[in-house]
Protein backbone atom coordinates (compact mmCIF):
# COMPACT_ATOMS: atom_id res chain seq x y z
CA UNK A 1 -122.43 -19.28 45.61
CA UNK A 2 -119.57 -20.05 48.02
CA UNK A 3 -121.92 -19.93 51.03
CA UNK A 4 -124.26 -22.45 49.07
CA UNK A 5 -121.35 -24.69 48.51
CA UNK A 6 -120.20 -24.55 51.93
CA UNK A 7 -123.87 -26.09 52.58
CA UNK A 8 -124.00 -28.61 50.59
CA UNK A 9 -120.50 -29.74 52.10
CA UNK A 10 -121.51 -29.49 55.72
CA UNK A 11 -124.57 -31.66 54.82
CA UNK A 12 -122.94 -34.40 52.80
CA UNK A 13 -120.37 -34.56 56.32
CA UNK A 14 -123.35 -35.04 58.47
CA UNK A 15 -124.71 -38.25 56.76
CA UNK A 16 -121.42 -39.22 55.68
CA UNK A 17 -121.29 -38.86 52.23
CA UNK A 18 -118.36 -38.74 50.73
CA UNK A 19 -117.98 -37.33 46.86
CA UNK A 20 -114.87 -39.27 45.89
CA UNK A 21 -113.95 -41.04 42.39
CA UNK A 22 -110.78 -42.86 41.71
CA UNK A 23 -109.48 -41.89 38.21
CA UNK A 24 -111.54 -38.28 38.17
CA UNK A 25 -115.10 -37.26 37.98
CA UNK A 26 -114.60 -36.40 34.31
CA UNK A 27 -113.74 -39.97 33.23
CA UNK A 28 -116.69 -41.24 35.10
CA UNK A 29 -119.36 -38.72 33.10
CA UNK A 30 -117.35 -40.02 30.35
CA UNK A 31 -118.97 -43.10 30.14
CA UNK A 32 -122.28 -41.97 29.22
CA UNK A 33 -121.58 -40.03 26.48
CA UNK A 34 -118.96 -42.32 24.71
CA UNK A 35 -119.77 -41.17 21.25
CA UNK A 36 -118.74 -37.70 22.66
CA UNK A 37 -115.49 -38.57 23.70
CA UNK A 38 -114.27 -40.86 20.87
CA UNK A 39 -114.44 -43.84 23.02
CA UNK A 40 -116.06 -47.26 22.86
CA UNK A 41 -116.86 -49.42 26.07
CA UNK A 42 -113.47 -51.57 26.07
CA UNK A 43 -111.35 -48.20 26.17
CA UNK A 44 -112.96 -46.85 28.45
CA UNK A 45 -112.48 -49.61 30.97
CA UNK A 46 -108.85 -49.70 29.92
CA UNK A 47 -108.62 -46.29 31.03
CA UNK A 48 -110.66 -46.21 33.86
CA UNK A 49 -108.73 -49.73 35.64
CA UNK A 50 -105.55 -47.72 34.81
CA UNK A 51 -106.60 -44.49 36.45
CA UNK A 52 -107.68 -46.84 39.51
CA UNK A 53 -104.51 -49.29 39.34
CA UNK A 54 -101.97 -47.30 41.35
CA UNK A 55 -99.34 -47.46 44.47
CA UNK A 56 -97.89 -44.40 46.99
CA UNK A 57 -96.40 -44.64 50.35
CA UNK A 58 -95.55 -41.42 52.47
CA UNK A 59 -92.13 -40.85 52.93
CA UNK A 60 -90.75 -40.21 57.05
CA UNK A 61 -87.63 -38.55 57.98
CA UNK A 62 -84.72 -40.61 59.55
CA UNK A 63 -85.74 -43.75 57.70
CA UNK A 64 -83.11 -45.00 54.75
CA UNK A 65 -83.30 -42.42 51.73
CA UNK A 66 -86.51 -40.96 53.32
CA UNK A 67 -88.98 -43.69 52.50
CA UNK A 68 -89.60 -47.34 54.28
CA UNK A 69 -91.75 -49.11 51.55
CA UNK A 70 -91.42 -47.75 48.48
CA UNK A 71 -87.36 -47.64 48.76
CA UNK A 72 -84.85 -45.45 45.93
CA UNK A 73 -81.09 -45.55 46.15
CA UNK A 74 -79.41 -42.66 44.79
CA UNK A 75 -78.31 -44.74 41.64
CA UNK A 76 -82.07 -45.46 40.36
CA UNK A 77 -82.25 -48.68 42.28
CA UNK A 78 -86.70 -49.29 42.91
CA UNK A 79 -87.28 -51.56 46.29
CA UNK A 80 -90.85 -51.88 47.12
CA UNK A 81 -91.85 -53.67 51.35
CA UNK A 82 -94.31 -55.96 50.76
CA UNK A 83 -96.71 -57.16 53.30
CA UNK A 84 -96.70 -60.10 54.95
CA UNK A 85 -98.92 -62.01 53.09
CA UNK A 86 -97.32 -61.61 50.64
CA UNK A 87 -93.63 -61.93 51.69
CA UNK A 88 -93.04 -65.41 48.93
CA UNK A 89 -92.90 -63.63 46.32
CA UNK A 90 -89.85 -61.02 47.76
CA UNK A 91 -86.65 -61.16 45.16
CA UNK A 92 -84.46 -59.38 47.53
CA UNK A 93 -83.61 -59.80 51.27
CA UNK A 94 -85.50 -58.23 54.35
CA UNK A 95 -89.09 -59.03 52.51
CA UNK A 96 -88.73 -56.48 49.56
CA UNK A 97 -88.89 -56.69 46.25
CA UNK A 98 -86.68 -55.43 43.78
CA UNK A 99 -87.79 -53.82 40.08
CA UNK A 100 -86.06 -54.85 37.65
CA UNK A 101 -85.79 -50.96 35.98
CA UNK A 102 -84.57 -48.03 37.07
CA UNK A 103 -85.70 -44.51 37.52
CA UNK A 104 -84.27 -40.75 36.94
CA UNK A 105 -85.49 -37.88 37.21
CA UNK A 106 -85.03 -34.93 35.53
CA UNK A 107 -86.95 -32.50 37.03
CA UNK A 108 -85.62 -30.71 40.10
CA UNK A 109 -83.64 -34.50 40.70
CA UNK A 110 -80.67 -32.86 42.70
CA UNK A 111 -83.06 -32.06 45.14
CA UNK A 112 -84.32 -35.19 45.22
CA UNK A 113 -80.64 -36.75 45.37
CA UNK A 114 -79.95 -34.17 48.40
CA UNK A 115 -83.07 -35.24 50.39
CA UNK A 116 -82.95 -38.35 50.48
CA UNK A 117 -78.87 -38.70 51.34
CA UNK A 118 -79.77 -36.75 54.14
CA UNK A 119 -82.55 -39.39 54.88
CA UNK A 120 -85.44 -36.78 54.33
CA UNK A 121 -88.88 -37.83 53.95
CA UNK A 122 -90.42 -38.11 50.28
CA UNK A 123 -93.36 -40.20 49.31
CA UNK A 124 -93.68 -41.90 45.56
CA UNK A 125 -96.44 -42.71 43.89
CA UNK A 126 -96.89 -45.75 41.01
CA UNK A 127 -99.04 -45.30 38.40
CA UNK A 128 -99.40 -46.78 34.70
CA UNK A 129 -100.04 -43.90 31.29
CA UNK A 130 -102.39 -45.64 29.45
CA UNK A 131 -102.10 -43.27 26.09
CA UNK A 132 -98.13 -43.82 26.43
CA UNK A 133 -97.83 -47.08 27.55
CA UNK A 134 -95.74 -46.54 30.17
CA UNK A 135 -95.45 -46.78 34.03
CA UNK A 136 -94.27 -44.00 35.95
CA UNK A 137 -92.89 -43.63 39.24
CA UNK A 138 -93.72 -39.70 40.88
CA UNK A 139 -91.74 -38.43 43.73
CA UNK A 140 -93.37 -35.76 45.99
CA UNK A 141 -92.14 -33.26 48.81
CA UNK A 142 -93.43 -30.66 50.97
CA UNK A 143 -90.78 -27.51 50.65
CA UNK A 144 -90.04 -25.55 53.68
CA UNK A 145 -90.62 -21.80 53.99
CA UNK A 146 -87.15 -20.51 54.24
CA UNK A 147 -87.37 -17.87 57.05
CA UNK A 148 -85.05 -14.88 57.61
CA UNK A 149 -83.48 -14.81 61.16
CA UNK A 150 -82.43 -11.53 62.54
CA UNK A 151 -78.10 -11.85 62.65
CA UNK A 152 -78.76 -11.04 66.21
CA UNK A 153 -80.26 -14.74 66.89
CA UNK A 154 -77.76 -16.13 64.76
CA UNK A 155 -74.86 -14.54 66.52
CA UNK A 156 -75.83 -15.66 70.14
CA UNK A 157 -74.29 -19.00 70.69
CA UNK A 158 -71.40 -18.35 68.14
CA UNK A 159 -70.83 -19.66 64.60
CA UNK A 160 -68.97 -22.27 62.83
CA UNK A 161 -66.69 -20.81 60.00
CA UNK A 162 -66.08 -22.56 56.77
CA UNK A 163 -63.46 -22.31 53.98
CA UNK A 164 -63.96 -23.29 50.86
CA UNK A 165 -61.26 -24.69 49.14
CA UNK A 166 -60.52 -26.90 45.56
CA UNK A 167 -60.31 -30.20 47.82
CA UNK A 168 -62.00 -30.02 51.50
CA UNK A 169 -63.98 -27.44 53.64
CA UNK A 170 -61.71 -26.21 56.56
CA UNK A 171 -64.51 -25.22 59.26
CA UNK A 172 -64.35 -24.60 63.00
CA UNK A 173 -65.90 -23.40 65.81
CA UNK A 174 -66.39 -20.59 67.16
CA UNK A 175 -67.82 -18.87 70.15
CA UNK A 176 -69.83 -15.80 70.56
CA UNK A 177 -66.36 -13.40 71.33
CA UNK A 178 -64.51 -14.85 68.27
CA UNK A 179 -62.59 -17.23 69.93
CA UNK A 180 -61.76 -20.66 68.44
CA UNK A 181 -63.63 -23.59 71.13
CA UNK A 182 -61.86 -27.27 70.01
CA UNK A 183 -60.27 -28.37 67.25
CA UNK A 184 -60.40 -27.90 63.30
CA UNK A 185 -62.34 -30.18 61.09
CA UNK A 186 -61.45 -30.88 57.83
CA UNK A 187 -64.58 -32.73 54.50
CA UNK A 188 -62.67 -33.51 51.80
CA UNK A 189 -64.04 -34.20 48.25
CA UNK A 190 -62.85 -35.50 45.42
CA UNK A 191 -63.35 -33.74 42.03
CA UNK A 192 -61.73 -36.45 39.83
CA UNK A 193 -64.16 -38.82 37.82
CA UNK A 194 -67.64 -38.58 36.35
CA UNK A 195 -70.23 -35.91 37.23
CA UNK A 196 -72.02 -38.00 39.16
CA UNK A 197 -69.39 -38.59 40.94
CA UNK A 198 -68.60 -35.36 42.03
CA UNK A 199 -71.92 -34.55 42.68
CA UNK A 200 -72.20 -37.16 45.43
CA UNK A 201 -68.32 -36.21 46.57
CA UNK A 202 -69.92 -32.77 47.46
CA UNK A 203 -72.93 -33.73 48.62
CA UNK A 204 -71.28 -35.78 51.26
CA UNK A 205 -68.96 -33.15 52.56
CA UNK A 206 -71.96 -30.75 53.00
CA UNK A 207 -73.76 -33.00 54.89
CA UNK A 208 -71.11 -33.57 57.40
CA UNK A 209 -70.65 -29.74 57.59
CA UNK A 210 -74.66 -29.63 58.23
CA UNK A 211 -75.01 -32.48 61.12
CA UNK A 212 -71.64 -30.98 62.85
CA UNK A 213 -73.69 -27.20 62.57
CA UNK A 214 -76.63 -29.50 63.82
CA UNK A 215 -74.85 -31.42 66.32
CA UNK A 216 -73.98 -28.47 68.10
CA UNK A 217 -76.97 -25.95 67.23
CA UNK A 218 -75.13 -22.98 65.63
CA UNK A 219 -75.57 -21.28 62.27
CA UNK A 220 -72.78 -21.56 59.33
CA UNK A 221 -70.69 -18.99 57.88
CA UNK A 222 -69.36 -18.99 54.03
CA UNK A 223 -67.41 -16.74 51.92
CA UNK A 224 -69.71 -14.66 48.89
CA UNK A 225 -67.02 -16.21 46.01
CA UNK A 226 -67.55 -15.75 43.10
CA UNK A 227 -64.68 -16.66 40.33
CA UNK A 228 -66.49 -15.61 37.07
CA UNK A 229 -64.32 -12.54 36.62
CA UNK A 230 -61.07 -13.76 38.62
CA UNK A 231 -60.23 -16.70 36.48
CA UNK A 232 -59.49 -15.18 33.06
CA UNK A 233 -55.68 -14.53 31.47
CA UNK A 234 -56.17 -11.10 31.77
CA UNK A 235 -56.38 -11.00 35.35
CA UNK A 236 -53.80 -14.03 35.91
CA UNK A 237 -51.50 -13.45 33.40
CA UNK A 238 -49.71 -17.19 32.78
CA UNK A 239 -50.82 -18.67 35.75
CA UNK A 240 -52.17 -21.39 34.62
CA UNK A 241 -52.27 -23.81 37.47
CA UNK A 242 -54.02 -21.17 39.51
CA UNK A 243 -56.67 -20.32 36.81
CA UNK A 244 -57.30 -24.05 36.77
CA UNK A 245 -56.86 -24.70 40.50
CA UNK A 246 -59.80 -21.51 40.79
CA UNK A 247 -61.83 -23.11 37.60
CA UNK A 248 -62.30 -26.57 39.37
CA UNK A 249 -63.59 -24.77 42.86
CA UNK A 250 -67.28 -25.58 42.79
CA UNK A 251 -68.51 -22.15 44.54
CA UNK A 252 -71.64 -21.25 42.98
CA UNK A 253 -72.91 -24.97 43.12
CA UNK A 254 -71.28 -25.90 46.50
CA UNK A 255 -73.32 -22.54 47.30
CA UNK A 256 -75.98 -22.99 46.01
CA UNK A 257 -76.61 -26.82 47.68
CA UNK A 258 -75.68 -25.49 51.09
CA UNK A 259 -78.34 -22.92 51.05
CA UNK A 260 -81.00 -25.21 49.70
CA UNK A 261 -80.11 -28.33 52.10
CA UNK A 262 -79.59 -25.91 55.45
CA UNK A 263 -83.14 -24.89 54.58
CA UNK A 264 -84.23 -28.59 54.76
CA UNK A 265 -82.74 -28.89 57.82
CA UNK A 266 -83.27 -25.41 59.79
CA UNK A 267 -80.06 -23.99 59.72
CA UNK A 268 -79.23 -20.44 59.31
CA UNK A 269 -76.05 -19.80 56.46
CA UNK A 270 -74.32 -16.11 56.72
CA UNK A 271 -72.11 -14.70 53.71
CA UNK A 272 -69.74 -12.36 54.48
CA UNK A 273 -67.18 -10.54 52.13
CA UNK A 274 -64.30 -12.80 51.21
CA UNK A 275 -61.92 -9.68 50.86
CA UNK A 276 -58.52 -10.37 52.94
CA UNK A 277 -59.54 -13.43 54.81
CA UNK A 278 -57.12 -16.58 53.79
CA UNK A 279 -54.28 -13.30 54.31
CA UNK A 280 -55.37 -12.06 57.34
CA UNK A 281 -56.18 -15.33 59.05
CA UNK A 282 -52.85 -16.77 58.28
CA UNK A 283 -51.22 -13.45 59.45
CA UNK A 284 -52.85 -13.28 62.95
CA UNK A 285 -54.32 -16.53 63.95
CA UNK A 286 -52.07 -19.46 62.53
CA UNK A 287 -49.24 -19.07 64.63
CA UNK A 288 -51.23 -18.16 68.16
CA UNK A 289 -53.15 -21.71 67.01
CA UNK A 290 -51.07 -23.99 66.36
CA UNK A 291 -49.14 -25.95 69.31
CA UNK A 292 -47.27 -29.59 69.40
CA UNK A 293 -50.51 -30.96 69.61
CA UNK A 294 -52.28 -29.25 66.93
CA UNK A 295 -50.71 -27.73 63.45
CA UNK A 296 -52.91 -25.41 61.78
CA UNK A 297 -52.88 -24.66 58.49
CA UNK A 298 -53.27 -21.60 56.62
CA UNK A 299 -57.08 -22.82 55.30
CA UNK A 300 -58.08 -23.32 59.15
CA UNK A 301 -56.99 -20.04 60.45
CA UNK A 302 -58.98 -18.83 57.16
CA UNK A 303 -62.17 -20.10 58.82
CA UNK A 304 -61.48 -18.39 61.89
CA UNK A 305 -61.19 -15.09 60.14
CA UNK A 306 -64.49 -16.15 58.17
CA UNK A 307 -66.51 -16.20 61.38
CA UNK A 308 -65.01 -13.84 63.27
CA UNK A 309 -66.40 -11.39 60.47
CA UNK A 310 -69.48 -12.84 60.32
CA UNK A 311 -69.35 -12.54 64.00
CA UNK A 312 -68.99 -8.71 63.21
CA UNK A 313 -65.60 -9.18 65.14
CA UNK A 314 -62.39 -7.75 63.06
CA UNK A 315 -60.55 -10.55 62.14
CA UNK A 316 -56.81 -8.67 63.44
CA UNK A 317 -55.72 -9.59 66.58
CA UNK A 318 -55.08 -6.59 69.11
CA UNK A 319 -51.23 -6.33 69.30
CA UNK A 320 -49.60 -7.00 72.86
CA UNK A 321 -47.09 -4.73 74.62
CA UNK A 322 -43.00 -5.94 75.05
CA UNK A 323 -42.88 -8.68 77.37
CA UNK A 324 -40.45 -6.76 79.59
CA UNK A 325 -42.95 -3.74 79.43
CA UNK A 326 -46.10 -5.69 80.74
CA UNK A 327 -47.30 -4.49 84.39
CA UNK A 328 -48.60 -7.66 85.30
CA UNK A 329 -45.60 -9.49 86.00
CA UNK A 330 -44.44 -10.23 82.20
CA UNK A 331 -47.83 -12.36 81.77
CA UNK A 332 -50.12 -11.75 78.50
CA UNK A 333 -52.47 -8.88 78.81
CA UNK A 334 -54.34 -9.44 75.65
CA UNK A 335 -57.85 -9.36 76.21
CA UNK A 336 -60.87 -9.51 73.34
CA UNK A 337 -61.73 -5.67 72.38
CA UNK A 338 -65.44 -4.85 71.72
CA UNK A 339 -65.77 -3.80 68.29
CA UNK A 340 -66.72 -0.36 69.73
CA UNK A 341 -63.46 0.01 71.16
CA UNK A 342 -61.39 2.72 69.29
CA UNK A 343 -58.06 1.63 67.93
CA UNK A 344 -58.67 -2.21 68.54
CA UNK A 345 -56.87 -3.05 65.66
CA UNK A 346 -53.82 -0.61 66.09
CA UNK A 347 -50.47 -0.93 68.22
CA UNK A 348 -50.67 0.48 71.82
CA UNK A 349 -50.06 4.13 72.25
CA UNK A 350 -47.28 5.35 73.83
CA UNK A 351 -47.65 6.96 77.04
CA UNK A 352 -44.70 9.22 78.40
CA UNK A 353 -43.24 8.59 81.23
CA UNK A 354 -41.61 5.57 83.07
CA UNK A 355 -42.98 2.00 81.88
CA UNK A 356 -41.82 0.01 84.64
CA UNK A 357 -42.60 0.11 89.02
CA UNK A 358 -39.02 0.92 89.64
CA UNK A 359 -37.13 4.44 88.43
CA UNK A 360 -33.92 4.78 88.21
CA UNK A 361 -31.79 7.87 89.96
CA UNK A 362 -32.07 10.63 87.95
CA UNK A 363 -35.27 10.06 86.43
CA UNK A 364 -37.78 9.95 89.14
CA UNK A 365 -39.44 13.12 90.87
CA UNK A 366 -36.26 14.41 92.39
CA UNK A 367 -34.86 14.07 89.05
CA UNK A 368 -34.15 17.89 88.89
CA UNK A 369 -33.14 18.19 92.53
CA UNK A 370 -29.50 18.08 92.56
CA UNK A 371 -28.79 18.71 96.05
CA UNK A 372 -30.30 15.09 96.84
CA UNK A 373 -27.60 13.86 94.42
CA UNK A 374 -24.55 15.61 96.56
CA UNK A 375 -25.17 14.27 100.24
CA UNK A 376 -22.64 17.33 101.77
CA UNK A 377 -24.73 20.11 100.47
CA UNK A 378 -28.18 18.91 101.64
CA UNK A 379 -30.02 20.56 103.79
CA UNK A 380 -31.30 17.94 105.83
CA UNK A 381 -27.64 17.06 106.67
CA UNK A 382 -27.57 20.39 109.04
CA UNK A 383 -30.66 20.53 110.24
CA UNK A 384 -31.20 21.49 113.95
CA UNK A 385 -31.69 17.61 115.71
CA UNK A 386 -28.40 16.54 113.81
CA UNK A 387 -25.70 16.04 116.18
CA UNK A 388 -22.47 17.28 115.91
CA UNK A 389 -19.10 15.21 115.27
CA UNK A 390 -17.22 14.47 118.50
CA UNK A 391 -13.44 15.68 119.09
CA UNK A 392 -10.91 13.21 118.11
CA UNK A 393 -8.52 14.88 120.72
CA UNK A 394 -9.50 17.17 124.15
């Protein structure tokens, strides 16, 4: 049956026949058997102008909110590009006109919001319901297969460390060792107001994170929080400024976005354990960081421990030696251990014996030779080329 199909197809394509009806094959068999259907003549051609009465435009990336001609602002707003023919009749500037409703969308619409603030494509389609009465406006996308890149490929150029915090994202940069390359960047948000407006407040910090991960082609690294079970009384006692500060954190959303739009956009996110990383970042890495120049804060030296883990670095620092006990000259020997490297994390062992060039007497190899310590009884004092004193008097 399939091969006779495939037949009939290649035939109708070599005389150029082409099988297509606007408003559905069923509507147009419809109209013979009327009685059938429940319809007369005049509903009919209602339905059938209706089914053939429609407008869509393709959307293309990079242009405003992902769509030239038929134009949607995040806030509902409907702009349609008319020709130039028909250009008199525009309402609004730039040859467009403007609809006098607005749309929403409740189905999968953050999505939609997130695409097209990025300026992702998405095409819309017009079309009128004739059993409801109603026009309706249909937004489309195609949804990218989210591919899972070995940690190897992600870890070769470095990563770019984020903190998540109640107000901003602390992220910076990081190269493939775990060291720190530039400066820190700080997206703030605002959580006050509406939910709409928070929404958006987010939505714009994440897309700065994404085109600065873009801008310089590296992956992102987050924290796996999760405050379900670390924001109750029990846990927190009467802290109740913390419990709210944690409660107003929006992790599993904020997480939840980031995935979603870094998928749009080709950009591989790593979560790593959260355990000991705003501690351990402020204990090793704010102080060596900050200079007259640059003050970092705890949050900042938090990213750095966040992708140095994700890095599969430790996040410690190796521990130097006494300035007065360093063999190069009382400059910094601290070099980047290998995460092979036994006791990386640990304090130098100590290795007997002198720690500096010069020995002092007494402690050297003639330490137990005490004949080189009293000149008159050494040997080499009376040895056989030594000459003797000369007489004072004849």
């Amino acid at each position: 049956m399939l091969a006779e199909r495939l037949e009939c197809e290649r035939a109708d394509r070599e005389i150029g026949r082409v099988r297509v009806v606007r408003g559905s094959k069923r509507l147009l068999n419809s109209r013979h058997h009327l009685e059938a259907v429940g319809l007369n003549e005049n509903a009919w051609r209602r339905q059938w102008e209706a089914s053939r009465r429609f407008f869509q435009a393709d959307g293309e990336s990079g242009r405003r909110f992902g769509n030239e001609t038929i134009r949607i602002s995040p806030d509902g707003e409907v702009s349609i590009k008319l020709p130039a023919p028909l250009a008199h009749l525009a309402n609004s500037k730039n040859g467009r006109y403007r609809l006098a409703c607005r749309v929403v969308f409740h189905h999968r619409g953050q999505e939609w919001t997130d695409r097209i603030a990025a300026n992702r494509s998405v095409a819309y389609r017009i079309h009128e319901d004739i059993h409801r009465r109603r026009w309706y406006l249909t937004a489309s996308w195609q949804i990218p297969l989210v591919r899972t890149v070995p940690l190897v490929q992600v870890r070769a150029g470095g990563l770019v460390g984020v903190d998540t915090n109640a107000d901003h994202l602390a992220v910076w940069r990081l190269d493939v060792h775990g060291n720190p390359v530039g400066r820190p960047h700080r997206f703030n948000y605002d959580l006050s107001g509406t939910a709409q407006h928070r929404d958006a407040q987010v939505r714009h910090a994440l897309i700065r994170l994404l085109h600065f991960a873009r801008r310089h082609g590296l992956a992102i690294a987050v924290e796996d929080l999760d405050f379900a079970a670390e924001k109750t009384r029990e846990k927190h006692g009467r802290r109740r400024r913390f419990r709210k500060l944690i409660s107003a954190m929006p992790v599993a959303r904020l997480r939840a976005r980031l995935v979603s739009m870094a998928a749009e956009l080709g950009i591989a996110v790593v979560v790593v354990d959260p355990s000991y990383t705003s501690r351990w970042g402020a204990q090793h890495w704010q102080k060596p960081l900050t200079n007259k120049n640059t003050k970092t804060t705890r949050h900042d030296a938090a990213a750095v421990a966040i992708g140095r883990r994700a890095l599969g670095h430790s996040i410690r620092r190796r521990t130097a030696p006494p300035r007065t006990h360093q063999s190069d000259g009382c400059g910094h020997r601290t070099v980047q251990a290998a995460p092979v490297a036994p006791g990386r994390e640990g304090t130098r062992p100590r290795i007997p014996g002198p720690r500096t060039r010069s020995v002092r007497a007494g402690y050297g190899a003639k330490a137990g030779n005490q004949r080189a310590q009293h000149r008159s009884g050494h040997a080499a004092e009376h040895a056989s080329w030594q000459q003797d004193p000369l007489p004072l008097s004849p």
